[in-house]
C-alpha atoms as a PDB file:
ATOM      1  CA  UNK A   1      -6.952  46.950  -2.386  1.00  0.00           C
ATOM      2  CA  UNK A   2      -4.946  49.425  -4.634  1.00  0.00           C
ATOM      3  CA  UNK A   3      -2.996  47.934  -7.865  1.00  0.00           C
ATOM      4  CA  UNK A   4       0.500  48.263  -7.973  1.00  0.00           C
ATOM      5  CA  UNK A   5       1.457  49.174 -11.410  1.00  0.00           C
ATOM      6  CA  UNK A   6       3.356  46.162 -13.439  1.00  0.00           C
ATOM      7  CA  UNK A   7       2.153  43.518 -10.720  1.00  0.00           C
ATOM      8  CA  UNK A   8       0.364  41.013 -11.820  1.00  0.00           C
ATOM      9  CA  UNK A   9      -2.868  40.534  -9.492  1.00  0.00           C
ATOM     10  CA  UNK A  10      -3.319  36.505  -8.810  1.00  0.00           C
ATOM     11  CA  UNK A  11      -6.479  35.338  -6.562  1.00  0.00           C
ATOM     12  CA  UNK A  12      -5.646  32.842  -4.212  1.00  0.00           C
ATOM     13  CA  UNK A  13      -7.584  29.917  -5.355  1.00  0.00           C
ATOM     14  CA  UNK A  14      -5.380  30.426  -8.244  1.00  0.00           C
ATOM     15  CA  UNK A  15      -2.481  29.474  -6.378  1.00  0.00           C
ATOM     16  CA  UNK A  16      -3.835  27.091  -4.046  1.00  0.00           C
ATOM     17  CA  UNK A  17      -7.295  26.593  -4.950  1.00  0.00           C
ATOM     18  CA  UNK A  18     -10.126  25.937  -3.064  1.00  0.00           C
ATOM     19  CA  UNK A  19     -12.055  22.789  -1.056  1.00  0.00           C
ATOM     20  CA  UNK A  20     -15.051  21.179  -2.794  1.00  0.00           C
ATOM     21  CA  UNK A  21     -17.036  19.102  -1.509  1.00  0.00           C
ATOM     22  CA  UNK A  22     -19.220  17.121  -3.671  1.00  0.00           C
ATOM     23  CA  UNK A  23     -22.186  14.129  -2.893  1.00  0.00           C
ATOM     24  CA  UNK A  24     -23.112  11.612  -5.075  1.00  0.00           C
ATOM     25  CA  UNK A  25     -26.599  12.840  -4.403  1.00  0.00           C
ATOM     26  CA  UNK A  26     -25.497  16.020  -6.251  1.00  0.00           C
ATOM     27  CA  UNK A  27     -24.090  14.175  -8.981  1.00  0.00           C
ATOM     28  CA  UNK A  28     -27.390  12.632  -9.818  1.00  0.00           C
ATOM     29  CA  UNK A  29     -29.049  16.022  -9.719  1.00  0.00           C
ATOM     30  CA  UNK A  30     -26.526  17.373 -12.307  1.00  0.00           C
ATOM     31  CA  UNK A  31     -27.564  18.450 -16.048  1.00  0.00           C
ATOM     32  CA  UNK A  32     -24.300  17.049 -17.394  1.00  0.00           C
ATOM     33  CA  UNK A  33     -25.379  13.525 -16.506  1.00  0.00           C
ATOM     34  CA  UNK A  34     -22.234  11.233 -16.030  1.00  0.00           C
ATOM     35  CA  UNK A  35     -19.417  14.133 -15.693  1.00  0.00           C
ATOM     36  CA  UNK A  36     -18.668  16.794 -13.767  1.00  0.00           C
ATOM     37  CA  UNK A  37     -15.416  19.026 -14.204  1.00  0.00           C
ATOM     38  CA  UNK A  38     -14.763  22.336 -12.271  1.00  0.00           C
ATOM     39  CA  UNK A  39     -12.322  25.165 -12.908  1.00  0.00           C
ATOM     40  CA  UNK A  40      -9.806  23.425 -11.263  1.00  0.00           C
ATOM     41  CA  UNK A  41      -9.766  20.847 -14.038  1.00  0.00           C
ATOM     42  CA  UNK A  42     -10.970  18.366 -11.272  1.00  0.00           C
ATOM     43  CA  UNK A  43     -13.348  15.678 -13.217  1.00  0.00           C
ATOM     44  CA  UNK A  44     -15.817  13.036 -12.070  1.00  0.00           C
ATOM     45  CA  UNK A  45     -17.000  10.128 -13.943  1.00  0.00           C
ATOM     46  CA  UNK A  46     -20.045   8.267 -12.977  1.00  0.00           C
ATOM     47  CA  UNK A  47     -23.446   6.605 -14.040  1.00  0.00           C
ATOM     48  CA  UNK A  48     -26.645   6.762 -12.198  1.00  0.00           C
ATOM     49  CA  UNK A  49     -26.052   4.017  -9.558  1.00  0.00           C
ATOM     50  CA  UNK A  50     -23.683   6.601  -8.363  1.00  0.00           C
ATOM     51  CA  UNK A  51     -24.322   5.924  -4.825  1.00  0.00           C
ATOM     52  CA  UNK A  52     -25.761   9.060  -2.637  1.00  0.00           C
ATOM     53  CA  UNK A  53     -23.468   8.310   0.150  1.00  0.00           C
ATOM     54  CA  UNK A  54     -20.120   9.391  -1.697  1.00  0.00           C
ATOM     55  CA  UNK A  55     -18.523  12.409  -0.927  1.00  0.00           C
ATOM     56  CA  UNK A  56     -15.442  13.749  -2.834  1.00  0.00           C
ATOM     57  CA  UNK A  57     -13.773  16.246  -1.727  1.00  0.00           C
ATOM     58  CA  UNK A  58     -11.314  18.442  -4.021  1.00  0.00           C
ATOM     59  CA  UNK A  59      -8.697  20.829  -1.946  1.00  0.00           C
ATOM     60  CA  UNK A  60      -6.521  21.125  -5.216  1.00  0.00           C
ATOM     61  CA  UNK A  61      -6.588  20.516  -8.769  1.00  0.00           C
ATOM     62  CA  UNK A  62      -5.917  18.326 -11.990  1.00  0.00           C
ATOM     63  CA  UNK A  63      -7.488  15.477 -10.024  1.00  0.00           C
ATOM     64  CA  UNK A  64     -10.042  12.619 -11.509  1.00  0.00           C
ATOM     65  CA  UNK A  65     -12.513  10.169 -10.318  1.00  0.00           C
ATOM     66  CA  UNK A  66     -13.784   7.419 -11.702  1.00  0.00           C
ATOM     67  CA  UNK A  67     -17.139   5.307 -10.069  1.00  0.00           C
ATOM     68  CA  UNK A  68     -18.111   2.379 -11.624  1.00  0.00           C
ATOM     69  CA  UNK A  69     -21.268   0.805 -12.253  1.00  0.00           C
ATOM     70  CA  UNK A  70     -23.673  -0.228  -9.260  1.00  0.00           C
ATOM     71  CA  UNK A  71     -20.700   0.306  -6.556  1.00  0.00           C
ATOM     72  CA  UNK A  72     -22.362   0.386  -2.758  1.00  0.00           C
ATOM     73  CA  UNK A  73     -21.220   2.414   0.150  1.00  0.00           C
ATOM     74  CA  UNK A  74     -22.089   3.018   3.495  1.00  0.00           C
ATOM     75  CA  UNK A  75     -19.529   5.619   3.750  1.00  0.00           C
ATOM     76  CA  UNK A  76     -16.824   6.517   1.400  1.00  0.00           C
ATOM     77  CA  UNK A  77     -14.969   9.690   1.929  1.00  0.00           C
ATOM     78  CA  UNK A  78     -12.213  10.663  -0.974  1.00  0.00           C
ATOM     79  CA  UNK A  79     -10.164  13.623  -0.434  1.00  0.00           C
ATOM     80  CA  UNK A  80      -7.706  15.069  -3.290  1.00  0.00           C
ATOM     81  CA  UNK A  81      -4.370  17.440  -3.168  1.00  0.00           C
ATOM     82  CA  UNK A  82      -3.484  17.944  -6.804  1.00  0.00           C
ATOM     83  CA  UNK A  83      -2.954  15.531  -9.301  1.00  0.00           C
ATOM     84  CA  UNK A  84      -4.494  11.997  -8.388  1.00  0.00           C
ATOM     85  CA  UNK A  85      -6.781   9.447  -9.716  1.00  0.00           C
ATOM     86  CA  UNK A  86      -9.131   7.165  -8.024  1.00  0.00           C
ATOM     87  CA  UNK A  87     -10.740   4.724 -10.140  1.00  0.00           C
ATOM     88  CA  UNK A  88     -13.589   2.349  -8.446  1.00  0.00           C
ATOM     89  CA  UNK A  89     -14.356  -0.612 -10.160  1.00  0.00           C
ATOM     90  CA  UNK A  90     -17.878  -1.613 -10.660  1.00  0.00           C
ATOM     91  CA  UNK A  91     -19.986  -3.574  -8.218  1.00  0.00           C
ATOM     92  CA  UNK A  92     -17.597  -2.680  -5.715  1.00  0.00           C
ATOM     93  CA  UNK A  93     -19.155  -2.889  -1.596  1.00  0.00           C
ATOM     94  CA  UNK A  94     -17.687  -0.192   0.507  1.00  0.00           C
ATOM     95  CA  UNK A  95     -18.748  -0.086   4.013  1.00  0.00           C
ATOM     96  CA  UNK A  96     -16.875   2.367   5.122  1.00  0.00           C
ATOM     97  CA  UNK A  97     -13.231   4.129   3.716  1.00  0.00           C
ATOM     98  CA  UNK A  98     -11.404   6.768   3.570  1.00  0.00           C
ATOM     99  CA  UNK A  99      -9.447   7.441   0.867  1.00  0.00           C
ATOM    100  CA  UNK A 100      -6.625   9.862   0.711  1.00  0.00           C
ATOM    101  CA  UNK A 101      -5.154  10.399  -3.448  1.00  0.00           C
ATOM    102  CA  UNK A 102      -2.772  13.095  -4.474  1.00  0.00           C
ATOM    103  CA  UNK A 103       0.038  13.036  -7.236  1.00  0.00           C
ATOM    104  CA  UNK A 104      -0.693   9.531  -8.242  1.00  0.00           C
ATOM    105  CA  UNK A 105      -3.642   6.752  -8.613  1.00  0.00           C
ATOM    106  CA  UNK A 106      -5.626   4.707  -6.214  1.00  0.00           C
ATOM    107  CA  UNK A 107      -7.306   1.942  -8.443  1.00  0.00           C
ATOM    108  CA  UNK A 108      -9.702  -0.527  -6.936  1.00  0.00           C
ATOM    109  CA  UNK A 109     -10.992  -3.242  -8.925  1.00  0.00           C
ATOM    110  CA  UNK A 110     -14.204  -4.847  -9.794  1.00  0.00           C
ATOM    111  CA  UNK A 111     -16.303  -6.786  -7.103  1.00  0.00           C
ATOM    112  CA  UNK A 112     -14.044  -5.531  -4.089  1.00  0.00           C
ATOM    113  CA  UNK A 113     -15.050  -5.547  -0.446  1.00  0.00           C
ATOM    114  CA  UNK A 114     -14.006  -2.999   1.457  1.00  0.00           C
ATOM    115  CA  UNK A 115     -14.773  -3.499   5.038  1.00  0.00           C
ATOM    116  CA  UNK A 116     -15.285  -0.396   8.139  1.00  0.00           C
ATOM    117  CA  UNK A 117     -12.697   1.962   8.871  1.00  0.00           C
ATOM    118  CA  UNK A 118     -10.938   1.094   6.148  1.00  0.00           C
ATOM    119  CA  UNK A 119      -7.928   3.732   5.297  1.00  0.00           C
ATOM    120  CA  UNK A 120      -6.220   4.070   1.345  1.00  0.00           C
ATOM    121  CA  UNK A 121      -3.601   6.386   1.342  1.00  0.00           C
ATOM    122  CA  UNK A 122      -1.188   7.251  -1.580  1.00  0.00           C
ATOM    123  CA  UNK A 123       0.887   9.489  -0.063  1.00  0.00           C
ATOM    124  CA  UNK A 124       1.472  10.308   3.414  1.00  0.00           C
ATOM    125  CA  UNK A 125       0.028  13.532   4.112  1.00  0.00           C
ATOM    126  CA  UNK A 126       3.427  15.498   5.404  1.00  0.00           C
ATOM    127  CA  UNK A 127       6.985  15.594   3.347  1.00  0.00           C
ATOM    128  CA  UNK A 128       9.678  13.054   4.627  1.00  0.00           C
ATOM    129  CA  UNK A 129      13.535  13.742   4.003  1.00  0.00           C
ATOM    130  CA  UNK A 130      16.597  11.956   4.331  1.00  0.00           C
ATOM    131  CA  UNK A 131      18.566  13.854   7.213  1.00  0.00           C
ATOM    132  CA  UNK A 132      21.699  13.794   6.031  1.00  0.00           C
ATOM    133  CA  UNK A 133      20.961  14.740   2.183  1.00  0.00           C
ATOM    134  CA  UNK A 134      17.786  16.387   2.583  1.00  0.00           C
ATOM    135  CA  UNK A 135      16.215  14.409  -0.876  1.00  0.00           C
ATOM    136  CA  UNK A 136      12.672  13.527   0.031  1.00  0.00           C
ATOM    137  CA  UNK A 137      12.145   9.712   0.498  1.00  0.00           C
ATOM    138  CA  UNK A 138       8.459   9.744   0.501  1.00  0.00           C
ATOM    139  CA  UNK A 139       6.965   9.941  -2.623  1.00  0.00           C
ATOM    140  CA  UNK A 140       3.254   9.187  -3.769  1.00  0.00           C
ATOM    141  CA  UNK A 141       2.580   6.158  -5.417  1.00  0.00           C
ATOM    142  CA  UNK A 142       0.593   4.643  -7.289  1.00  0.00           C
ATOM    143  CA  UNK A 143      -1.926   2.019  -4.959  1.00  0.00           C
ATOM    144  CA  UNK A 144      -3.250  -0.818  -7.143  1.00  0.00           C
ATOM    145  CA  UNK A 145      -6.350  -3.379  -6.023  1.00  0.00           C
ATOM    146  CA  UNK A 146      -7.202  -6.133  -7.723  1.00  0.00           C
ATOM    147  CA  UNK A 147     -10.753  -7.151  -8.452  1.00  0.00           C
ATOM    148  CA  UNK A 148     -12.852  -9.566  -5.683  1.00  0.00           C
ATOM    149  CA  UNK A 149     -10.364  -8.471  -2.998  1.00  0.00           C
ATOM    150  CA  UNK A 150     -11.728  -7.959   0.646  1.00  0.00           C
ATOM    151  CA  UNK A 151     -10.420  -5.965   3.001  1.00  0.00           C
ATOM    152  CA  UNK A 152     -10.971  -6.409   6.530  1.00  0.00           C
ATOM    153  CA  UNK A 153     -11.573  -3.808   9.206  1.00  0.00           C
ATOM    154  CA  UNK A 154      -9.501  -1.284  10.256  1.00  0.00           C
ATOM    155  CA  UNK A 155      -6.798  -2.162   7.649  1.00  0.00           C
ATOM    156  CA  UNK A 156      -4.410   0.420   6.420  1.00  0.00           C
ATOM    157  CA  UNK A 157      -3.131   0.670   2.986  1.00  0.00           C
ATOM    158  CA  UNK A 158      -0.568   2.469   2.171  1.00  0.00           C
ATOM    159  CA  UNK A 159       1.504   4.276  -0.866  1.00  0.00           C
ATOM    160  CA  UNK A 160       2.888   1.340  -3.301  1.00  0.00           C
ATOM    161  CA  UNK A 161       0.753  -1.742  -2.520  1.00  0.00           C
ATOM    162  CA  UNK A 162      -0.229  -3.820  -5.122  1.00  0.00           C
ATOM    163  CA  UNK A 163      -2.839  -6.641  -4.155  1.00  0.00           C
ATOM    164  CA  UNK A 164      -3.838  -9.109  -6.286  1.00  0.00           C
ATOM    165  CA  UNK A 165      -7.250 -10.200  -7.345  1.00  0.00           C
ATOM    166  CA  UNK A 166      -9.266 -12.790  -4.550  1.00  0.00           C
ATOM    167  CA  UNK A 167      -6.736 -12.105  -1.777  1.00  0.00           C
ATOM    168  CA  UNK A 168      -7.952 -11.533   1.495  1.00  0.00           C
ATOM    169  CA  UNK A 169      -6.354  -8.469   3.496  1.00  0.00           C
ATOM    170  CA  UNK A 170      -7.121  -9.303   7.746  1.00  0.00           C
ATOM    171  CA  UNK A 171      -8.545  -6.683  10.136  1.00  0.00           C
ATOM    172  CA  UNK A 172      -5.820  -4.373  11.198  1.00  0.00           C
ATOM    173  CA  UNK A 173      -3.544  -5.165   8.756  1.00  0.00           C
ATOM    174  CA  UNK A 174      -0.939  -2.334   7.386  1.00  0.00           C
ATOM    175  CA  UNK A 175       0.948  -2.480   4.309  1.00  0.00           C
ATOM    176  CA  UNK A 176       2.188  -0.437   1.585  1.00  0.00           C
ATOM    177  CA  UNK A 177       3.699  -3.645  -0.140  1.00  0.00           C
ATOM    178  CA  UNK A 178       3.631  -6.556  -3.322  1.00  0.00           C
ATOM    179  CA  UNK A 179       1.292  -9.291  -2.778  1.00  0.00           C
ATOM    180  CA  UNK A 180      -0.125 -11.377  -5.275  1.00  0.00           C
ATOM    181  CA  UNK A 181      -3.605 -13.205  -6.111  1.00  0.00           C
ATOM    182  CA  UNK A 182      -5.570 -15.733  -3.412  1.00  0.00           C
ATOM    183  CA  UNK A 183      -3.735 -14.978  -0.799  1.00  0.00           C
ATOM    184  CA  UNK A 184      -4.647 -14.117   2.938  1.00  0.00           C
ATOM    185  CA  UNK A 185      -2.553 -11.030   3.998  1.00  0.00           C
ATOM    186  CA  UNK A 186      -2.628 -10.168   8.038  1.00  0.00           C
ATOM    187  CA  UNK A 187      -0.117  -8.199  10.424  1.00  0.00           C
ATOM    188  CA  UNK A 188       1.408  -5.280  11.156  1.00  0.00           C
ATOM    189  CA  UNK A 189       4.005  -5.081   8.825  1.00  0.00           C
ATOM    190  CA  UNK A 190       1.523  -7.487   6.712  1.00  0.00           C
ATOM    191  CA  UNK A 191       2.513 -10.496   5.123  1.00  0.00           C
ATOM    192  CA  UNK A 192       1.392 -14.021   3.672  1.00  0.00           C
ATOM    193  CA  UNK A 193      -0.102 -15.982   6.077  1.00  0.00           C
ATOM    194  CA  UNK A 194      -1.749 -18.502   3.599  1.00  0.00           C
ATOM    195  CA  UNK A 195      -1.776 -19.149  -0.162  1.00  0.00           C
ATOM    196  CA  UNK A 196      -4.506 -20.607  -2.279  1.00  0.00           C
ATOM    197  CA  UNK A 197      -7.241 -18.993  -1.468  1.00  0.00           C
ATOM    198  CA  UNK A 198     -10.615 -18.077  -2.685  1.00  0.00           C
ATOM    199  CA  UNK A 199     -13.482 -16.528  -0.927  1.00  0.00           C
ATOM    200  CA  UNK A 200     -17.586 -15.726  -1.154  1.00  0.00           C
ATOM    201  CA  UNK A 201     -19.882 -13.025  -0.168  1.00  0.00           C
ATOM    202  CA  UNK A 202     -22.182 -15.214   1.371  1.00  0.00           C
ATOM    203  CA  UNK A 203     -22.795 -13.777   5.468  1.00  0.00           C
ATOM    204  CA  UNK A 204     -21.798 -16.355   7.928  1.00  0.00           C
ATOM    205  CA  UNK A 205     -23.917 -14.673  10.567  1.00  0.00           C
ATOM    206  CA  UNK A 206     -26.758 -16.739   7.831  1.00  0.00           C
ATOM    207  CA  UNK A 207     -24.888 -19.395   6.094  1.00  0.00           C
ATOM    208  CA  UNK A 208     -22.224 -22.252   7.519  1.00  0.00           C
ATOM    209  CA  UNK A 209     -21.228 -23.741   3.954  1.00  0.00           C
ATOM    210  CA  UNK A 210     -19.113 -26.633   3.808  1.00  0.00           C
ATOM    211  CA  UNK A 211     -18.387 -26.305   0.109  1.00  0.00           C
ATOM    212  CA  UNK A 212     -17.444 -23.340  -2.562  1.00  0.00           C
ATOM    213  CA  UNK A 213     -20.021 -25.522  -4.497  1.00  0.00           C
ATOM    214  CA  UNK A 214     -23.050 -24.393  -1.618  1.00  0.00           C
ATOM    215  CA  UNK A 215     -22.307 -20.693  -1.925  1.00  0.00           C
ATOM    216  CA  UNK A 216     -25.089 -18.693  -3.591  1.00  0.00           C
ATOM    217  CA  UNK A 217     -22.138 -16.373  -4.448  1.00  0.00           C
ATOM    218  CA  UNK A 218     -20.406 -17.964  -7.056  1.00  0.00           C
ATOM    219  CA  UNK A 219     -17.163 -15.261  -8.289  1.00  0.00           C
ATOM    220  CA  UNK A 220     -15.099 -16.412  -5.491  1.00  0.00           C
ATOM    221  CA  UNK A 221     -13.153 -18.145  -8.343  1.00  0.00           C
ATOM    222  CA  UNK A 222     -12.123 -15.351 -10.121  1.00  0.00           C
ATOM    223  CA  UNK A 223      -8.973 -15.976 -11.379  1.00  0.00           C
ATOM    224  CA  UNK A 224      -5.737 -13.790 -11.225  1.00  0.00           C
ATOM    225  CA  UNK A 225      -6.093 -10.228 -12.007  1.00  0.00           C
ATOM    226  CA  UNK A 226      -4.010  -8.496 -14.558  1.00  0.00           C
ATOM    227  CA  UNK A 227      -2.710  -5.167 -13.418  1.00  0.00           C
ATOM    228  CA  UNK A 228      -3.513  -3.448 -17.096  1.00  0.00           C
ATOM    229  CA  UNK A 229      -6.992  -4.668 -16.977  1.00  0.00           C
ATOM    230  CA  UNK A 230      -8.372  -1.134 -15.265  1.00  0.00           C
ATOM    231  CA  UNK A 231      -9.309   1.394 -18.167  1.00  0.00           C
ATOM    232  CA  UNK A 232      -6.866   3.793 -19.444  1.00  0.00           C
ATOM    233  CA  UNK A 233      -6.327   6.948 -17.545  1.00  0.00           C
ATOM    234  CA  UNK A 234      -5.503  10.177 -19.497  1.00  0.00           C
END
């Protein structure tokens, strides 16, 4: 392609970079053990129970992830625009997500349980405007999980929910809204459909406890979770 003189010559990726798709079995294989950062300025943070079955995948830049200590997954997919944070907190179970993070965070705290078909979302993939003054109404924002949450299957969450830690979100449920700790959270909008709650790991396809006291899992007490308890993000 011939140079005009006085234009300046910008490759594409420049302007819109480029997909990457990263594993965590290719984090483990990496020299820089721990971190990874690309030209982008698209960083990963991780440890070596990074679990194999993460994939990351970068379509923009300025973006960072954060994996905690001996966090499981089946299947996690998480899939960047430009500008986000995802921070999962250790031990976390993930049997299958899908999380979406672009111009703000997605934080997840420590001991969660995510369930299948699971969907986090911080923005809504397409611009939204007010008809009549044409402002956009549809932001990112930020998504904040408290630690020892489970989610159930198929749940949605969306941009600007905040749940609190050892509440209980029920299959299918959508919401991008406030909820605090113990709680059980169902529906379509969700809401509270019972307080004062605590829950265990312990299967019930093996166990049929009476009593928190039986449980061999014993953080279902956890108590409530402080929103600046996640490490700072820079």
């Amino acid at each position: 392609m011939a140079h005009i003189p006085g234009a300046t010559v910008v490759h594409v990726d420049e302007i819109i970079g480029r997909q990457v798709n990263i594993t965590g079995k290719m984090l483990k294989k990496m020299e820089n053990k721990g971190y990874y950062e690309d030209f982008w300025g698209n960083r990963v943070e991780f440890d070596s129970t990074v679990p194999d079955t993460v994939s990351i995948i970068f379509r923009g830049r300025d973006n960072r992830m954060v994996i905690g200590s001996h966090v499981t997954a089946g299947s996690l997919t998480v899939g960047f625009g430009n500008g986000g944070v995802c921070v999962i907190g250790d031990r976390a179970e993930i049997m299958e997500a899908y999380i979406a993070v672009s111009g703000a965070k997605v934080m997840i705290g420590k001991d969660s349980l995510i369930s299948t078909m699971v969907q986090i979302r911080n923005h809504d993939g397409h611009h939204m405007f007010d008809l009549e003054t044409k402002k956009r109404i549809n932001h990112p924002a930020d998504v904040i999980i408290g630690d020892h949450v489970w989610i159930g299957y198929r749940a949605i969450i969306l941009a600007g929910a905040r749940i609190g830690a050892g509440s209980v979100i029920g299959a299918g449920a959508v919401t991008s809204g406030q909820f605090g700790g113990n709680l059980v959270i169902a529906g379509c909008p969700a809401r509270v459909i019972r307080t004062g709650v605590c829950w265990s790991r312990d299967d019930t396809d093996y166990f049929n406890h009476e009593s928190l006291d039986a449980c061999l899992s014993q953080e279902a007490e956890m108590k409530a979770f402080l929103f600046d308890e996640f490490p700072p993000i820079c």
